[in-house]
N, C-alpha and C. Protein backbone atom coordinates (compact mmCIF):
# COMPACT_ATOMS: atom_id res chain seq x y z
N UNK A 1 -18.52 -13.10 -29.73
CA UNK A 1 -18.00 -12.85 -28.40
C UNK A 1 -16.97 -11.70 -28.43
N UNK A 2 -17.15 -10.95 -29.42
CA UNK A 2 -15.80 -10.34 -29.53
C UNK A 2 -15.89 -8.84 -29.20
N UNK A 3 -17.51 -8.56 -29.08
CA UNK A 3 -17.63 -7.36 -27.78
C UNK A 3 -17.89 -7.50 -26.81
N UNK A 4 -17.94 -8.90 -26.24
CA UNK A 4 -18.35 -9.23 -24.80
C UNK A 4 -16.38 -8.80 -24.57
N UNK A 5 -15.77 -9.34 -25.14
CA UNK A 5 -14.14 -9.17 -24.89
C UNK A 5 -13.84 -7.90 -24.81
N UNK A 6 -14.23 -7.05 -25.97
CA UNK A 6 -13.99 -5.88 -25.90
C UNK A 6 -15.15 -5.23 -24.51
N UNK A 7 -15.33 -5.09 -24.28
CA UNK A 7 -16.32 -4.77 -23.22
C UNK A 7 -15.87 -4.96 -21.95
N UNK A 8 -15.19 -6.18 -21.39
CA UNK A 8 -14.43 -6.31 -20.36
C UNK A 8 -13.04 -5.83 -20.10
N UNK A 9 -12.70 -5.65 -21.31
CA UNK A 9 -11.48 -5.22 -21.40
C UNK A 9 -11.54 -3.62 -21.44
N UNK A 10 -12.26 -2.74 -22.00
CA UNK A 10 -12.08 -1.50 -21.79
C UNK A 10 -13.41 -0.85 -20.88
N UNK A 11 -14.38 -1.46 -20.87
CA UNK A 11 -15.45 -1.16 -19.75
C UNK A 11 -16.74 -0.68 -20.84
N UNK A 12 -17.31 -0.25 -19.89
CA UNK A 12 -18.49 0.58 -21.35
C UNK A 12 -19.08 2.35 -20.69
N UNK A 13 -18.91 2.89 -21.83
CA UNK A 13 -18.59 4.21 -21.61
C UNK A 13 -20.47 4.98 -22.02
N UNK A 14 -20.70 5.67 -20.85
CA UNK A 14 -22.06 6.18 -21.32
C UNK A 14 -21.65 7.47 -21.12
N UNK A 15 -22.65 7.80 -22.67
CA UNK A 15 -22.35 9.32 -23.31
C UNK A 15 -23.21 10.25 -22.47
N UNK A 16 -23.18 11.44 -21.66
CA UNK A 16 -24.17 12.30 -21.22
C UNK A 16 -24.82 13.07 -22.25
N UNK A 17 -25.50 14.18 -21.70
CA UNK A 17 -26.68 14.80 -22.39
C UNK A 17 -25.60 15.79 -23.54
N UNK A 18 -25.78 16.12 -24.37
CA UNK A 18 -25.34 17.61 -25.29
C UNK A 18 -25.31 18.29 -24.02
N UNK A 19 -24.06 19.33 -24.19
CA UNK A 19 -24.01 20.34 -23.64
C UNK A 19 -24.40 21.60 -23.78
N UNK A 20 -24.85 21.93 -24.89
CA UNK A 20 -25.27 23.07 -25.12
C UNK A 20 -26.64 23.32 -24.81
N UNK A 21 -27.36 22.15 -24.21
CA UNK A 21 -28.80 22.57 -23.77
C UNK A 21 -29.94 21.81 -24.62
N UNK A 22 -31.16 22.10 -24.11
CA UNK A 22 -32.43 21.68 -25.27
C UNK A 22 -32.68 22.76 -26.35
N UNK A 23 -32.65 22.26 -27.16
CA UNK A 23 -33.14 22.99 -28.79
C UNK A 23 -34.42 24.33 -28.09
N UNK A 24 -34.30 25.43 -28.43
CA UNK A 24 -35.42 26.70 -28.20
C UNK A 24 -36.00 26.36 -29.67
N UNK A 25 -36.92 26.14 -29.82
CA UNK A 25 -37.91 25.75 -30.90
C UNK A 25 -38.76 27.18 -31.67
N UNK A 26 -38.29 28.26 -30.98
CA UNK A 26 -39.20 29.32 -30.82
C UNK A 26 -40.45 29.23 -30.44
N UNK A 27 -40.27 28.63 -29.59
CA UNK A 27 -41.59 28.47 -28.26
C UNK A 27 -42.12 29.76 -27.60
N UNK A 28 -42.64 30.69 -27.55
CA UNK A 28 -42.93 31.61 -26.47
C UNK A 28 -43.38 31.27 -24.95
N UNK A 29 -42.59 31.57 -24.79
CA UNK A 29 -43.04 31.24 -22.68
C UNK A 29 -43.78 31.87 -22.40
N UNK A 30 -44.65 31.50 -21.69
CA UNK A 30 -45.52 32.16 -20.87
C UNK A 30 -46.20 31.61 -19.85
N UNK A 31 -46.64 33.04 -18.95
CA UNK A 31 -47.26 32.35 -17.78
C UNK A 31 -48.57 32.45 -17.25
N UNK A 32 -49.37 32.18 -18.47
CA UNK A 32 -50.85 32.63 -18.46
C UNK A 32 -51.41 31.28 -17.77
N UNK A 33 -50.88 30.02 -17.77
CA UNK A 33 -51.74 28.83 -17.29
C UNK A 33 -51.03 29.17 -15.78
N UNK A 34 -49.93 29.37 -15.76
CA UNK A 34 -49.57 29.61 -13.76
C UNK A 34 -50.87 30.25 -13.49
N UNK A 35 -51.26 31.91 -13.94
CA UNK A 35 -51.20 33.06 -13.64
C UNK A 35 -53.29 32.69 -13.40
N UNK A 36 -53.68 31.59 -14.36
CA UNK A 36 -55.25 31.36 -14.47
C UNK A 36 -55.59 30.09 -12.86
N UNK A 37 -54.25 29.79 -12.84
CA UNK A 37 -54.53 28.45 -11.63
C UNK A 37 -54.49 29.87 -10.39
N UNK A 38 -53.52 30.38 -10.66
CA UNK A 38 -53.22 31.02 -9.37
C UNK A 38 -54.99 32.01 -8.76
N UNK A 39 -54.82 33.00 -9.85
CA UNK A 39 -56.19 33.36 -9.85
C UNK A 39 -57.98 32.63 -9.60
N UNK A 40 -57.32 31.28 -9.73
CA UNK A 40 -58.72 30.22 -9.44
C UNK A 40 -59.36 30.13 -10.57
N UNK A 41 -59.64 30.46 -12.07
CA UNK A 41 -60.01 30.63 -12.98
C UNK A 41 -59.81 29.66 -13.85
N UNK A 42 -59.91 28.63 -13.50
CA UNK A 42 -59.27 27.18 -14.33
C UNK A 42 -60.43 26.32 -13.88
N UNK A 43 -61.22 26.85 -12.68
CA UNK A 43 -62.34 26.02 -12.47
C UNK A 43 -62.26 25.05 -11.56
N UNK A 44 -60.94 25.06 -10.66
CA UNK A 44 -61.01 24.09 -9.71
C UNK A 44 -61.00 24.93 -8.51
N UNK A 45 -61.55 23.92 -7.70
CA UNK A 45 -62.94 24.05 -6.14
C UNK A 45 -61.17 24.56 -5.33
N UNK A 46 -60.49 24.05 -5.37
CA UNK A 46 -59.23 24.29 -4.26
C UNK A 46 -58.33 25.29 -5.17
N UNK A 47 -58.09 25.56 -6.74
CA UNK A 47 -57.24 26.51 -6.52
C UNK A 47 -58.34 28.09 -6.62
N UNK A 48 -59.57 28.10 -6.22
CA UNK A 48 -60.10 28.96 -6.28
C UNK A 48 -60.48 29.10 -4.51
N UNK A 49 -60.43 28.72 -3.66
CA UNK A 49 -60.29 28.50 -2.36
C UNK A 49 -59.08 29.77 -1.60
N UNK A 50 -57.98 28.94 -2.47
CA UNK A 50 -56.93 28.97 -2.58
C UNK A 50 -56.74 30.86 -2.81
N UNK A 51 -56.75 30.94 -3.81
CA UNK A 51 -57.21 32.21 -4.49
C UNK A 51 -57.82 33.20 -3.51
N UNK A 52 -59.28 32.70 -2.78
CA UNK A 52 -59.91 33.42 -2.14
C UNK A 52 -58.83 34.23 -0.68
N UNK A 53 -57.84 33.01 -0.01
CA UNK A 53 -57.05 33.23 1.12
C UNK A 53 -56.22 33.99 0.43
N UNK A 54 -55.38 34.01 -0.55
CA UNK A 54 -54.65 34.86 -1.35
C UNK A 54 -54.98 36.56 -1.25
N UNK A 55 -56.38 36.40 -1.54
CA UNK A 55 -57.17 37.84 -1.43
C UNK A 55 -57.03 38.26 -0.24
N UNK A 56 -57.66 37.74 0.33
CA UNK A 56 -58.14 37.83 1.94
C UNK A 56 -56.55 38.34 2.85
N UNK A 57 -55.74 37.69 2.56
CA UNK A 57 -54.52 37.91 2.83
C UNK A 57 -53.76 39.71 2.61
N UNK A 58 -53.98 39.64 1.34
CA UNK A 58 -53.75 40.64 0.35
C UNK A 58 -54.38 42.19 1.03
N UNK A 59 -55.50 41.87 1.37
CA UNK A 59 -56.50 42.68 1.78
C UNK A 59 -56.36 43.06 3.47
N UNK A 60 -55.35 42.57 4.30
CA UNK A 60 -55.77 43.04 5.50
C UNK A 60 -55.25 44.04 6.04
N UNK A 61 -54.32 44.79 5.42
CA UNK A 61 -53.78 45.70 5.88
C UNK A 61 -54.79 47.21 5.24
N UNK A 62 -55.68 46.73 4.42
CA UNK A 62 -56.84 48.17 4.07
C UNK A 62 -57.89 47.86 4.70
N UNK A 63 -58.03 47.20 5.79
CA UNK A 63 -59.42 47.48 6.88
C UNK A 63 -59.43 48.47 7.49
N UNK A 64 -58.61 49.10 8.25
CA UNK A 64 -58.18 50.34 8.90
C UNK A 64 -58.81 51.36 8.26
């Protein structure tokens, strides 16, 4: 019982995260999986839809 005592008596203290951040692992970032969804090229029916209005969008000011 003698950290249930200690425990009431001074409370219980939770430690937060490190401050200095998450470990860089030497990971390279990149944004080739954004850049393949965005483009529709990942093979799905909606972000290639998607993609198409993107174009279409892109494109209306060279009809003229």
């Amino acid at each position: 019982m003698d950290d249930f005592d200690q425990i009431l008596e001074g409370g219980i203290v939770f430690k937060g995260a490190p401050k200095d951040g998450p470990k860089d692992e030497g990971k390279v970032k990149t944004k080739a999986k954004k850049k393949k969804y965005i483009t529709g090229a990942h093979g799905s029916g909606s972000a290639r839809q998607k993609a198409k209005y993107r174009e279409k969008r892109a494109n209306r000011h060279k009809g003229k």
